[in-house]
N, C-alpha and C. Protein backbone atom coordinates (compact mmCIF):
# COMPACT_ATOMS: atom_id res chain seq x y z
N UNK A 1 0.83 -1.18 0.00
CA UNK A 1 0.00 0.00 0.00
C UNK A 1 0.88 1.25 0.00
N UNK A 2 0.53 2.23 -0.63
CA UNK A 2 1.08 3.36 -0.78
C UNK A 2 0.66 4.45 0.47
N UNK A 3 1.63 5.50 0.14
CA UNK A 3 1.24 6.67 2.41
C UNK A 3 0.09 6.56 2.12
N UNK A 4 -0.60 7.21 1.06
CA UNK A 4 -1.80 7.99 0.75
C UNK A 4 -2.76 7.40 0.98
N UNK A 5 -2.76 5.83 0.53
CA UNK A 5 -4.04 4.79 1.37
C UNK A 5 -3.97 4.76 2.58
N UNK A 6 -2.14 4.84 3.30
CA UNK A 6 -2.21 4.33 4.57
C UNK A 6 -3.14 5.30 5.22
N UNK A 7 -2.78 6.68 4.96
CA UNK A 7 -3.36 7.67 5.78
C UNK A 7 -4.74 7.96 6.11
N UNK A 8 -5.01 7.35 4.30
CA UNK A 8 -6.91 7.38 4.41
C UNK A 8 -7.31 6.20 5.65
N UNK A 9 -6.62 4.83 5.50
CA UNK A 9 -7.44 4.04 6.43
C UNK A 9 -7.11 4.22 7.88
N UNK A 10 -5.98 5.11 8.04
CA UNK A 10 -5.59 5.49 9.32
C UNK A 10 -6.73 6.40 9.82
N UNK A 11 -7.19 7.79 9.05
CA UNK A 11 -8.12 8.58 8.99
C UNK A 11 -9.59 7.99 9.62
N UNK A 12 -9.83 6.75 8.16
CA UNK A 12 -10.95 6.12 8.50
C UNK A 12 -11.44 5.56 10.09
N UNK A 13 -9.99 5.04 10.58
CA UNK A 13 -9.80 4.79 11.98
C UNK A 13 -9.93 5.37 13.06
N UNK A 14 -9.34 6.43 12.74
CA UNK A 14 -9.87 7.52 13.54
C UNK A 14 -10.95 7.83 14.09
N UNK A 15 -11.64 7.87 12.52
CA UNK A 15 -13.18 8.77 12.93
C UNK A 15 -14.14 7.40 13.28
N UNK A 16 -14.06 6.16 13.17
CA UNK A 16 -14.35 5.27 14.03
C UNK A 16 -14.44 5.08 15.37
N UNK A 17 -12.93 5.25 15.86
CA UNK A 17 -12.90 5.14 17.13
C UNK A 17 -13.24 6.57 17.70
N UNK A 18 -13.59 7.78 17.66
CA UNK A 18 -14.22 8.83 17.91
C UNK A 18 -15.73 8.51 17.51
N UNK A 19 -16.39 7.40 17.18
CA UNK A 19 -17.90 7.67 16.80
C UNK A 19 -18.77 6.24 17.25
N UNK A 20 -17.92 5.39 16.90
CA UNK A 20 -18.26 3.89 17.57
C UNK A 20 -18.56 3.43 19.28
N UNK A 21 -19.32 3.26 19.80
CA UNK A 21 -19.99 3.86 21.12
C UNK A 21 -19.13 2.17 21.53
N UNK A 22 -19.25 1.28 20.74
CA UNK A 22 -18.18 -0.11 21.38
C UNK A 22 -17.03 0.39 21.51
N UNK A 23 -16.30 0.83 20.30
CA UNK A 23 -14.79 1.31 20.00
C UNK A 23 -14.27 2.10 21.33
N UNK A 24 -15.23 3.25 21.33
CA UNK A 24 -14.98 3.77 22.41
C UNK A 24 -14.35 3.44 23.77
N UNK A 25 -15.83 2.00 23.86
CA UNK A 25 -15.51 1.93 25.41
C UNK A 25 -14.38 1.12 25.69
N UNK A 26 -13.71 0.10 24.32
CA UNK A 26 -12.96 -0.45 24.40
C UNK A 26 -12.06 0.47 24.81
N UNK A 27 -11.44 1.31 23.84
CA UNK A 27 -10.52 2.15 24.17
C UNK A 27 -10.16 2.66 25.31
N UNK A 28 -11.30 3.39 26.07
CA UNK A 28 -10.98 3.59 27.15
C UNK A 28 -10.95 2.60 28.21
N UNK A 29 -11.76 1.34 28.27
CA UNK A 29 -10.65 0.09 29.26
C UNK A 29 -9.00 0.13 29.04
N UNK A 30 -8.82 -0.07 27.64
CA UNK A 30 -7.70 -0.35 27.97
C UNK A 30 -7.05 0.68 28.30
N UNK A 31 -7.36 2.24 27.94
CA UNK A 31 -6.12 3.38 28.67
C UNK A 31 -6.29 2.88 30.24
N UNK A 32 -7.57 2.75 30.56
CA UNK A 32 -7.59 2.65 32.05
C UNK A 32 -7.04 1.37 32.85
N UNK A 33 -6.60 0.20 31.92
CA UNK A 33 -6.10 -1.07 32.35
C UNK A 33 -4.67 -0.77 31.62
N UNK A 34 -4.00 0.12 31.34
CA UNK A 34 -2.90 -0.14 30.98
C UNK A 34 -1.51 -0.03 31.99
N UNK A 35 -0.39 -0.41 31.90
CA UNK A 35 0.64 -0.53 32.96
C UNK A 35 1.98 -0.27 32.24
N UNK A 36 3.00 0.72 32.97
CA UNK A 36 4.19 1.26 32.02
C UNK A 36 4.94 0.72 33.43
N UNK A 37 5.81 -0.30 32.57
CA UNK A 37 7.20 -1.45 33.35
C UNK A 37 8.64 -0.51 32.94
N UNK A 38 8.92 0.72 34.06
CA UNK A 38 10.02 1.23 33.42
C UNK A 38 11.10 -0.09 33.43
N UNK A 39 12.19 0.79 32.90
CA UNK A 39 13.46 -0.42 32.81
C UNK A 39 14.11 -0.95 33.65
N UNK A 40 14.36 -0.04 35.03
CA UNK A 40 15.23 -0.40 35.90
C UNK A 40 13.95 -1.06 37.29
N UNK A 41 12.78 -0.77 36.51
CA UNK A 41 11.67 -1.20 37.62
C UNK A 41 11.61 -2.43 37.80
N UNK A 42 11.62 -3.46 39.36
CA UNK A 42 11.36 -4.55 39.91
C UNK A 42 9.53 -5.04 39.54
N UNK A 43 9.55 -6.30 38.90
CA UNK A 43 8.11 -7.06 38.61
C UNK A 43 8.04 -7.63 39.50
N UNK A 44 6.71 -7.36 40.17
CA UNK A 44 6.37 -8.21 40.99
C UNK A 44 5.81 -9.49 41.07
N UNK A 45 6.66 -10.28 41.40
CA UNK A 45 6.57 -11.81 40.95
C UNK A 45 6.13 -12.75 41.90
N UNK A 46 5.27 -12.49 42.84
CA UNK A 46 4.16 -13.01 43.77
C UNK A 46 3.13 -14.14 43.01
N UNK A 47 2.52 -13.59 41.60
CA UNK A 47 1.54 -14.40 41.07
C UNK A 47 2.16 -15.46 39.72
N UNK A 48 3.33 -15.59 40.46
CA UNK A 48 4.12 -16.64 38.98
C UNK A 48 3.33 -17.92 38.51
N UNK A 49 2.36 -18.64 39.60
CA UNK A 49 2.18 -19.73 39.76
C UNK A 49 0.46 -19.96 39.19
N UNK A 50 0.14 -18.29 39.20
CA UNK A 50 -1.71 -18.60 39.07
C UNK A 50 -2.09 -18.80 37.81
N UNK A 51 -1.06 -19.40 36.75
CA UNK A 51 -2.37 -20.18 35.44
C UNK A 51 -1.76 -21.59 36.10
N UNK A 52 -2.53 -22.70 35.47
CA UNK A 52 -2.49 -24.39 35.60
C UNK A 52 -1.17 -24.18 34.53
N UNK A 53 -1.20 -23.89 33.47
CA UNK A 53 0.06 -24.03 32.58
C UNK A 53 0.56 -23.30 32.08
N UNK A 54 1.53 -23.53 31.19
CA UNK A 54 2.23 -21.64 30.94
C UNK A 54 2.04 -21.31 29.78
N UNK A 55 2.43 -20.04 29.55
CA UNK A 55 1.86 -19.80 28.01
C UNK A 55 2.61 -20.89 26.95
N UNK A 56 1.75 -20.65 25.87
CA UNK A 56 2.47 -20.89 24.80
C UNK A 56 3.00 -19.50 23.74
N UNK A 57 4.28 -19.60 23.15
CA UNK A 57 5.07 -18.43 23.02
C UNK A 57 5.13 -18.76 21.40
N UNK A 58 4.31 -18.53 20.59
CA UNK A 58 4.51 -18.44 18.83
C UNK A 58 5.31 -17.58 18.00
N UNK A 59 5.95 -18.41 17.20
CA UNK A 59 7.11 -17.30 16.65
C UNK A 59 6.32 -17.39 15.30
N UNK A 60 5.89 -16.60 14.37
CA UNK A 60 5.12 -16.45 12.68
C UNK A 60 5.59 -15.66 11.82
N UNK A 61 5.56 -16.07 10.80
CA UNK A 61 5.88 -14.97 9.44
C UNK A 61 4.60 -14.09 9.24
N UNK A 62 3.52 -14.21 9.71
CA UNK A 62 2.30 -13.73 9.51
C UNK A 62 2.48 -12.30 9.69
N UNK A 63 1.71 -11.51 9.66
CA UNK A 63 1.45 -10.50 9.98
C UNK A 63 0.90 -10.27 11.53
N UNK A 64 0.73 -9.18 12.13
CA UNK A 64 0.80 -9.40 13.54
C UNK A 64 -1.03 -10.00 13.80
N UNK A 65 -2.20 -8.92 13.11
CA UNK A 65 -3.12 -9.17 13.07
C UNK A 65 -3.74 -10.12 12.80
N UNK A 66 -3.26 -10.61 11.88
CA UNK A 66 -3.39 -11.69 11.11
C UNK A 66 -3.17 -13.10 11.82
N UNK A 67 -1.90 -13.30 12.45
CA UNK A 67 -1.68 -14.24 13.57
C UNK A 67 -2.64 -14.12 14.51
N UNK A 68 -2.84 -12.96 15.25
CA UNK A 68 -3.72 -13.02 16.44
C UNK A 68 -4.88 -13.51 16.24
N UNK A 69 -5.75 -12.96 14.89
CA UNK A 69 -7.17 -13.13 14.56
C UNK A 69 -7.55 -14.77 14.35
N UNK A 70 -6.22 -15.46 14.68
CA UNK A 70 -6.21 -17.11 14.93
C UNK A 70 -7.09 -17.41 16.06
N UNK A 71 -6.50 -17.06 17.09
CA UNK A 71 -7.02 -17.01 18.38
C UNK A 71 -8.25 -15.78 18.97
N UNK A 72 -8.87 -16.00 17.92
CA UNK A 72 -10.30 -14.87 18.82
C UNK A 72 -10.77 -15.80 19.58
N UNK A 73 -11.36 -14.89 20.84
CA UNK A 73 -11.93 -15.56 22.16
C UNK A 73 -10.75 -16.30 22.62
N UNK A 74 -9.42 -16.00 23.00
CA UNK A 74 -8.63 -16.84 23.94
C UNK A 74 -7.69 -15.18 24.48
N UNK A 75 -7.03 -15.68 25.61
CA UNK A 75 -6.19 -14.38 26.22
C UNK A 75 -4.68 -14.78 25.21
N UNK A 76 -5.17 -13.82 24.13
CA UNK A 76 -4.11 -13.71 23.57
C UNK A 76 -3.07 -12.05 23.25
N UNK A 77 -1.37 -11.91 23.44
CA UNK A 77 -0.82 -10.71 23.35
C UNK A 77 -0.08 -10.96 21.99
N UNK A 78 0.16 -10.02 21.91
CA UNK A 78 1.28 -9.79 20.99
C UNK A 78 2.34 -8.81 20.83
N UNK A 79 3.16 -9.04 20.76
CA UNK A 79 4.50 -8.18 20.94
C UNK A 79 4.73 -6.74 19.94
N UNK A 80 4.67 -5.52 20.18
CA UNK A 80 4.61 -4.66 19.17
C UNK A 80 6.04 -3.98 19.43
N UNK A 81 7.03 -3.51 18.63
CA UNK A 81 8.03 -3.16 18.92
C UNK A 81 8.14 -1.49 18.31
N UNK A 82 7.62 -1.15 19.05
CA UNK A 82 7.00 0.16 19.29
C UNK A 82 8.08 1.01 19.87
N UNK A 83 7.62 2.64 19.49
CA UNK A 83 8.08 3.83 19.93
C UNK A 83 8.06 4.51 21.19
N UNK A 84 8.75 4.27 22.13
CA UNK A 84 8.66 4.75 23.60
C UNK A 84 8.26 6.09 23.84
N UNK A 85 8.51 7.09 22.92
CA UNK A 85 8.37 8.31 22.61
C UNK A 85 7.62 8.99 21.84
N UNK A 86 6.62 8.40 20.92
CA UNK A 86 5.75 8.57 19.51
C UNK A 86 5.38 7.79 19.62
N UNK A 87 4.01 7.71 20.62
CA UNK A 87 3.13 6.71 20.23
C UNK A 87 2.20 6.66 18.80
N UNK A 88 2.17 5.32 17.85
CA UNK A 88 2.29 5.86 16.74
C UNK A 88 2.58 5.64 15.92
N UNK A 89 3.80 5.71 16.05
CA UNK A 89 5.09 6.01 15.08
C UNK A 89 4.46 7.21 14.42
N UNK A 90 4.78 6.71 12.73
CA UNK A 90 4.52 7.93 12.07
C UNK A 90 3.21 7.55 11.07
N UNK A 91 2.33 6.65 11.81
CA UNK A 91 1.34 6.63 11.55
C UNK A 91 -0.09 7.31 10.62
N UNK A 92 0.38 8.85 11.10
CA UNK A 92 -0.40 9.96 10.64
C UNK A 92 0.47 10.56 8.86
N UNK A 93 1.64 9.64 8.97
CA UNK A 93 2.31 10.46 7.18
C UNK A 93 2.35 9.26 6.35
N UNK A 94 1.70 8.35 7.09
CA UNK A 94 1.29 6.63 5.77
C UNK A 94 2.73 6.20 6.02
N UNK A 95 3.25 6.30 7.36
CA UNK A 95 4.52 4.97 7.76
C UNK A 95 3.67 3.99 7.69
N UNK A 96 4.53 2.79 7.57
CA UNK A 96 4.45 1.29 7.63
C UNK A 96 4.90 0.53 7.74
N UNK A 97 5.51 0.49 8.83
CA UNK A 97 6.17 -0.56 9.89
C UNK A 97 5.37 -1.25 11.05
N UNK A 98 5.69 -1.73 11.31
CA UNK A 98 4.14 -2.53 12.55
C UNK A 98 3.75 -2.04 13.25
N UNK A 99 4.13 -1.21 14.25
CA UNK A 99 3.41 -0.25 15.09
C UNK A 99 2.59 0.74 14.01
N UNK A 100 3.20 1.44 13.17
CA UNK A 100 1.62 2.07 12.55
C UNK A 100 0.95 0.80 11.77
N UNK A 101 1.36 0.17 11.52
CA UNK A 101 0.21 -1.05 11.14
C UNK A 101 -1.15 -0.88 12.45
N UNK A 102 -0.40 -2.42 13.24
CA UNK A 102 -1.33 -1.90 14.38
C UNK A 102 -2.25 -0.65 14.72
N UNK A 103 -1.40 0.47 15.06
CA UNK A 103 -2.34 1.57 15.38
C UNK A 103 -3.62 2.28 14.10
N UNK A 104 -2.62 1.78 12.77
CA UNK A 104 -3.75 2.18 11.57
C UNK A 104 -5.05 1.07 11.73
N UNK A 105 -5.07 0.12 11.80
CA UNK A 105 -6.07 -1.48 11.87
C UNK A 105 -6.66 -1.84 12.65
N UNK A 106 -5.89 -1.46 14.14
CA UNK A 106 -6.37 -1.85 15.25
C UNK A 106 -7.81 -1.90 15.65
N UNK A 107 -8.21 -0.67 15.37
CA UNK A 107 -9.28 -0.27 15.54
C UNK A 107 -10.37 -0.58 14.91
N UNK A 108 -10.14 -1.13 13.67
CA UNK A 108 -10.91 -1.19 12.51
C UNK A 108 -10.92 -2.63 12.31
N UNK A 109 -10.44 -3.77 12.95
CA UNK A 109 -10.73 -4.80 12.52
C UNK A 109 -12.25 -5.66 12.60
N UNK A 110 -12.99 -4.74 13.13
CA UNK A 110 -14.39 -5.69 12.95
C UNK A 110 -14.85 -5.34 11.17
N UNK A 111 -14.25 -4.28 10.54
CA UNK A 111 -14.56 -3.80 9.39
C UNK A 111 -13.73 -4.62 8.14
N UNK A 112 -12.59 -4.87 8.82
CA UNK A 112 -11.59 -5.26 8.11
C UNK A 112 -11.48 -6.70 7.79
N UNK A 113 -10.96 -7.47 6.80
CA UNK A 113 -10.44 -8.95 6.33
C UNK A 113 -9.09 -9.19 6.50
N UNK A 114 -8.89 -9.99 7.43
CA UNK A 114 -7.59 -9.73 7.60
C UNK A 114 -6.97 -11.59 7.03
């Protein structure tokens, strides 16, 4: 895809998650469930023991979305190797690297074929 699409479906995203009364509330759980692990900060490792088994850790050529949308309905993460400083990235000028992936799609995948 070229900036100029990226930006439109980034756009499109946007005005989704500003108008979508689900989108929304998602959004704001997660600002309100979210947690920043500085670097030199101690994890607290009290609850090591509370699943029955441990994760399973997938390595894919897939795309990030694309992998995940394997596992709908299970507690599944995925690793974004993201901008500590620009959340983003450069999302808003049709970058396309995985973090503006993500942040362009994210939002939009009940719309989207992934």
């Amino acid at each position: 895809m070229g900036k100029q699409e990226n930006i439109k479906i980034f756009e499109d995203t946007e005005t989704l998650c500003k108008t979508n009364s689900s989108l929304k509330q998602s959004i704001k759980n997660s600002i309100c469930n979210q947690k920043l692990i500085l670097q030199n900060q101690r994890i607290n490792s009290n609850n090591q023991k509370r699943y029955e088994k441990p994760a399973n850790i997938i390595v894919s050529k897939k795309r990030t979305l694309q992998a995940a949308s394997a596992y709908k309905n299970t507690k599944t993460a995925v690793h974004n190797f993201a901008s500590a400083t620009n959340p983003g990235g450069g999302v808003k000028r049709g970058s396309n690297a995985q973090e503006e992936c993500l942040c362009r799609y994210s939002g939009s995948v009940v719309k989207t074929k992934i």
